[in-house]
N, C-alpha and C. Protein backbone atom coordinates (compact mmCIF):
# COMPACT_ATOMS: atom_id res chain seq x y z
N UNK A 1 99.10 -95.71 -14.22
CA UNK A 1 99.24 -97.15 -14.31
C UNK A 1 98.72 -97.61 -15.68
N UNK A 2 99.68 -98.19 -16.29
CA UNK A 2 99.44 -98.53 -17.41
C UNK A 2 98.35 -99.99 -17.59
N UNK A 3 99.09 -101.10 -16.98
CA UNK A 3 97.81 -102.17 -17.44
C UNK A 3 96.79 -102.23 -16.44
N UNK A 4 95.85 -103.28 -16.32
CA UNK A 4 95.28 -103.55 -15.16
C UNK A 4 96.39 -104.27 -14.14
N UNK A 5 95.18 -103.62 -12.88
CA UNK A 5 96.19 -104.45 -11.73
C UNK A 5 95.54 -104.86 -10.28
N UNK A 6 95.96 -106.12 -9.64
CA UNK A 6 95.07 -106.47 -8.73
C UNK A 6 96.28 -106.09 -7.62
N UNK A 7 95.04 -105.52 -6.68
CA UNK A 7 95.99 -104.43 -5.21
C UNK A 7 95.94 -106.14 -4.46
N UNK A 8 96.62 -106.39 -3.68
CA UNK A 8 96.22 -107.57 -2.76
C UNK A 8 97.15 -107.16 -1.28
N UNK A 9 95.64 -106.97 -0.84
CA UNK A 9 96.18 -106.25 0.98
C UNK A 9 96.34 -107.77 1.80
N UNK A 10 97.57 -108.38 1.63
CA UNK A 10 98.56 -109.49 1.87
C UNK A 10 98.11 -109.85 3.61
N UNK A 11 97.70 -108.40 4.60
CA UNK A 11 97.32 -109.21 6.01
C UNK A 11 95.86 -109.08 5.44
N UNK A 12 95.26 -109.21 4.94
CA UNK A 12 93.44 -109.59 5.13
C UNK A 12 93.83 -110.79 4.27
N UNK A 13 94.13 -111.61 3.69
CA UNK A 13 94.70 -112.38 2.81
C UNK A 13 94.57 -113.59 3.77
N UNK A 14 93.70 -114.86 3.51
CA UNK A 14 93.53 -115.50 4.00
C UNK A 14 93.99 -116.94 3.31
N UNK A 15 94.11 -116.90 1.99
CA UNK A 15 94.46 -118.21 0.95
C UNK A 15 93.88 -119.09 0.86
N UNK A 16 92.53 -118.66 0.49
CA UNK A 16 91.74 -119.90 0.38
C UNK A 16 91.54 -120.42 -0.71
N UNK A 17 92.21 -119.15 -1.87
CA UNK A 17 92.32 -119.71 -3.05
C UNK A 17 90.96 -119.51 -4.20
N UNK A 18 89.73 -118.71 -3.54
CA UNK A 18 88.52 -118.74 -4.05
C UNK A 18 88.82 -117.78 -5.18
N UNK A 19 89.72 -116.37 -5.34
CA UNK A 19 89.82 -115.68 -6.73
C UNK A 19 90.81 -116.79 -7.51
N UNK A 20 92.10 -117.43 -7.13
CA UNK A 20 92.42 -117.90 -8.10
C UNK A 20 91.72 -118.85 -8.56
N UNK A 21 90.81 -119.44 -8.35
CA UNK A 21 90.12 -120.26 -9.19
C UNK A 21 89.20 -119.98 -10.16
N UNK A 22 88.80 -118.45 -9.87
CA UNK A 22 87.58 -118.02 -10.78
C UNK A 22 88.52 -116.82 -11.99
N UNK A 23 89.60 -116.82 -11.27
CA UNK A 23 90.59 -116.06 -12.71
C UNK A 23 90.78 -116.44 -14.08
N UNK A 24 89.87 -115.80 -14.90
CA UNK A 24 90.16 -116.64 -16.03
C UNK A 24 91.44 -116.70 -16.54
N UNK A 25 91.96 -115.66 -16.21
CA UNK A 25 93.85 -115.86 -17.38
C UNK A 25 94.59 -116.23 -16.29
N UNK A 26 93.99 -116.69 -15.35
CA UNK A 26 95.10 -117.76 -14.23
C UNK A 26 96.12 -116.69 -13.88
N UNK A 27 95.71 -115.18 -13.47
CA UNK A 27 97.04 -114.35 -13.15
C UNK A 27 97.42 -114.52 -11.21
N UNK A 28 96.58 -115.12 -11.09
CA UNK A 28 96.57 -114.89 -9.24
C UNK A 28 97.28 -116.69 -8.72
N UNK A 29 98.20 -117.09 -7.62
CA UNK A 29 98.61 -117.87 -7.18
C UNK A 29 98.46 -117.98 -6.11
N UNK A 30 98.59 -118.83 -4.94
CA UNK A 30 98.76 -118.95 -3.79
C UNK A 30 100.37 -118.81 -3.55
N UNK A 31 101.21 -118.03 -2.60
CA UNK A 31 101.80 -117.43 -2.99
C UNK A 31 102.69 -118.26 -1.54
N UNK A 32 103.87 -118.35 -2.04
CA UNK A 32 105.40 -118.88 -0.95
C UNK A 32 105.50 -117.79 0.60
N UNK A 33 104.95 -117.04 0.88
CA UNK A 33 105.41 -116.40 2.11
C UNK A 33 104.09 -116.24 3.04
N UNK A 34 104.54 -116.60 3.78
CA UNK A 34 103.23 -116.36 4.88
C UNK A 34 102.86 -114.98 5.52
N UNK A 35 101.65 -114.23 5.37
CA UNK A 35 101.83 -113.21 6.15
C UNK A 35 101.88 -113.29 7.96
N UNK A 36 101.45 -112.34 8.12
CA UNK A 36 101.52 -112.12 10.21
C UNK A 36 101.02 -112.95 10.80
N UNK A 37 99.50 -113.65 10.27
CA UNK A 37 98.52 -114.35 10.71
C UNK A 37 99.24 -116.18 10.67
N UNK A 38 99.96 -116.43 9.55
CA UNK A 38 100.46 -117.87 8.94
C UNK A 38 100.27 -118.11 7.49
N UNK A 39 98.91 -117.07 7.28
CA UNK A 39 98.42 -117.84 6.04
C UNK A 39 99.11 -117.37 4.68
N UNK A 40 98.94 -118.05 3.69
CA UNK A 40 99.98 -117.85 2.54
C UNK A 40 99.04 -117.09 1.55
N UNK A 41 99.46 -115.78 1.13
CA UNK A 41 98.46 -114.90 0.49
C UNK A 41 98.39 -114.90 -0.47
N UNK A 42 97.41 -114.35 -1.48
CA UNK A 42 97.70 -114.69 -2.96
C UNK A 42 98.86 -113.67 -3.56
N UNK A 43 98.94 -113.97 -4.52
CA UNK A 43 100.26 -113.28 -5.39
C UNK A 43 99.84 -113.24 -7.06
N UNK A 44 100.14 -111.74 -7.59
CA UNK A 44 100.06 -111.91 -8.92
C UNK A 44 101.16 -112.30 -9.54
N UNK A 45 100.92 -113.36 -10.45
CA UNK A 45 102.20 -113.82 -11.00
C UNK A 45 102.59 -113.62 -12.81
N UNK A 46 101.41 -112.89 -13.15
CA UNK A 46 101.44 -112.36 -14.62
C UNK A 46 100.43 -111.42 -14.86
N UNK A 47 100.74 -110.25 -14.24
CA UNK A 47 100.50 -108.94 -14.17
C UNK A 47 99.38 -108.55 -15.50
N UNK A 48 100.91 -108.66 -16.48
CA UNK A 48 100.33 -107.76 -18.12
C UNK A 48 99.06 -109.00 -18.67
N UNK A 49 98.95 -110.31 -18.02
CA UNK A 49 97.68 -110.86 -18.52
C UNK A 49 96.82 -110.56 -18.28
N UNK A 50 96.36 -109.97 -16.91
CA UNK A 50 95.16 -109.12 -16.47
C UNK A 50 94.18 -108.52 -17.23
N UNK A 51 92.95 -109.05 -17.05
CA UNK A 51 92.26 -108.26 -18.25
C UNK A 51 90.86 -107.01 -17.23
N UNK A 52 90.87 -106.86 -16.06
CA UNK A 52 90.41 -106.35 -15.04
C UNK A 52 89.33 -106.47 -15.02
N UNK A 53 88.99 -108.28 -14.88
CA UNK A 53 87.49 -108.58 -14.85
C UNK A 53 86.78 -108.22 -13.19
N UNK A 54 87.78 -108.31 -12.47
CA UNK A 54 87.67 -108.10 -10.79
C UNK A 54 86.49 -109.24 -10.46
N UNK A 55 86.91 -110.37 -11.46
CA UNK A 55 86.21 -111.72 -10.29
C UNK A 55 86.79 -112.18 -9.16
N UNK A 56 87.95 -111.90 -9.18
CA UNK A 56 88.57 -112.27 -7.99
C UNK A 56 88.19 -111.28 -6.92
N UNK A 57 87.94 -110.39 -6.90
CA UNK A 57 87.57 -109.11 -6.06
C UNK A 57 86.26 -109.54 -5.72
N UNK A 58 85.32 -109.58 -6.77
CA UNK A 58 83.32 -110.31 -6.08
C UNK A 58 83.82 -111.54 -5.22
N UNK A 59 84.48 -112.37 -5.58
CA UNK A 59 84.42 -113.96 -4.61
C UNK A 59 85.30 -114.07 -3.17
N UNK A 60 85.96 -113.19 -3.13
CA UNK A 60 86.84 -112.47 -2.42
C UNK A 60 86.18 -112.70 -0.77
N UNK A 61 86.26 -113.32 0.20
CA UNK A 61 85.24 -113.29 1.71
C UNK A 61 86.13 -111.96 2.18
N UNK A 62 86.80 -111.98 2.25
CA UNK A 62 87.93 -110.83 3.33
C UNK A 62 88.39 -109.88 2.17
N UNK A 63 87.88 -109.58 1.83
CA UNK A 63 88.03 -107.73 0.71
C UNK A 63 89.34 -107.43 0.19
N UNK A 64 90.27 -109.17 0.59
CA UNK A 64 91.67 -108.54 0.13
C UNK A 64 91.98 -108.09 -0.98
N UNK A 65 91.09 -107.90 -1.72
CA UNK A 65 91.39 -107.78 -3.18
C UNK A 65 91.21 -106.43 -3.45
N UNK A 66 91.42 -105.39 -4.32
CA UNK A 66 91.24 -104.56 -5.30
C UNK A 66 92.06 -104.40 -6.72
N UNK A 67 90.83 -103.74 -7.91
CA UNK A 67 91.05 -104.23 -8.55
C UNK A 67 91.17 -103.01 -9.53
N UNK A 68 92.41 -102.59 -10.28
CA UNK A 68 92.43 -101.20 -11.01
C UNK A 68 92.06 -101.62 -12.58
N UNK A 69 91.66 -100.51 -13.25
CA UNK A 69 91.39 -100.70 -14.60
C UNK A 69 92.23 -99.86 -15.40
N UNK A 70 93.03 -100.33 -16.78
CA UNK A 70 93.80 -98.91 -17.26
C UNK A 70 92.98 -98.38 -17.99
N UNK A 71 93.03 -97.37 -18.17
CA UNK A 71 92.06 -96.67 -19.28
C UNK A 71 92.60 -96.80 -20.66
N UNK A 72 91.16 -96.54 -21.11
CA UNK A 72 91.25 -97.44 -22.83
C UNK A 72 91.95 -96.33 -23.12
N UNK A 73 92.98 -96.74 -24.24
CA UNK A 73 94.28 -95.64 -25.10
C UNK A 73 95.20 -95.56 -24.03
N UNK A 74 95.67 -96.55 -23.11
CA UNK A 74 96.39 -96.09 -22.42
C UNK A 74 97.55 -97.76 -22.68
């Protein structure tokens, strides 16, 4: 995997919206489809901006988040 990238496990996904707000390059949205539960999960919507701070992953209540790093020279 080339850039960073946020995993988002879509049924623990509750949309409360607490990583996209603390994203600094605004890559995370509240996202158009509801999962199993109703709720509308987040969504990355600009991938290659990612800089893999994984704040969205610390503020995260329900662990939906993970968060990959690319390795430097990559």
């Amino acid at each position: 995997m080339a850039n960073n990238h946020v995993e988002i496990k879509t049924e623990r996904c509750k949309g409360c919206g607490l990583c996209v707000s603390v994203c600094p390059k605004k890559v995370l949205e509240i996202g158009e489809t509801a999962n199993s539960k109703g709720y509308y999960a987040v969504i990355m919507q600009d991938e290659d901006k990612c800089i893999g701070c994984a704040f969205c992953a610390l503020m995260c209540p329900d662990l939906a988040l993970e968060v990959y790093r690319a390795e430097k020279g990559e």
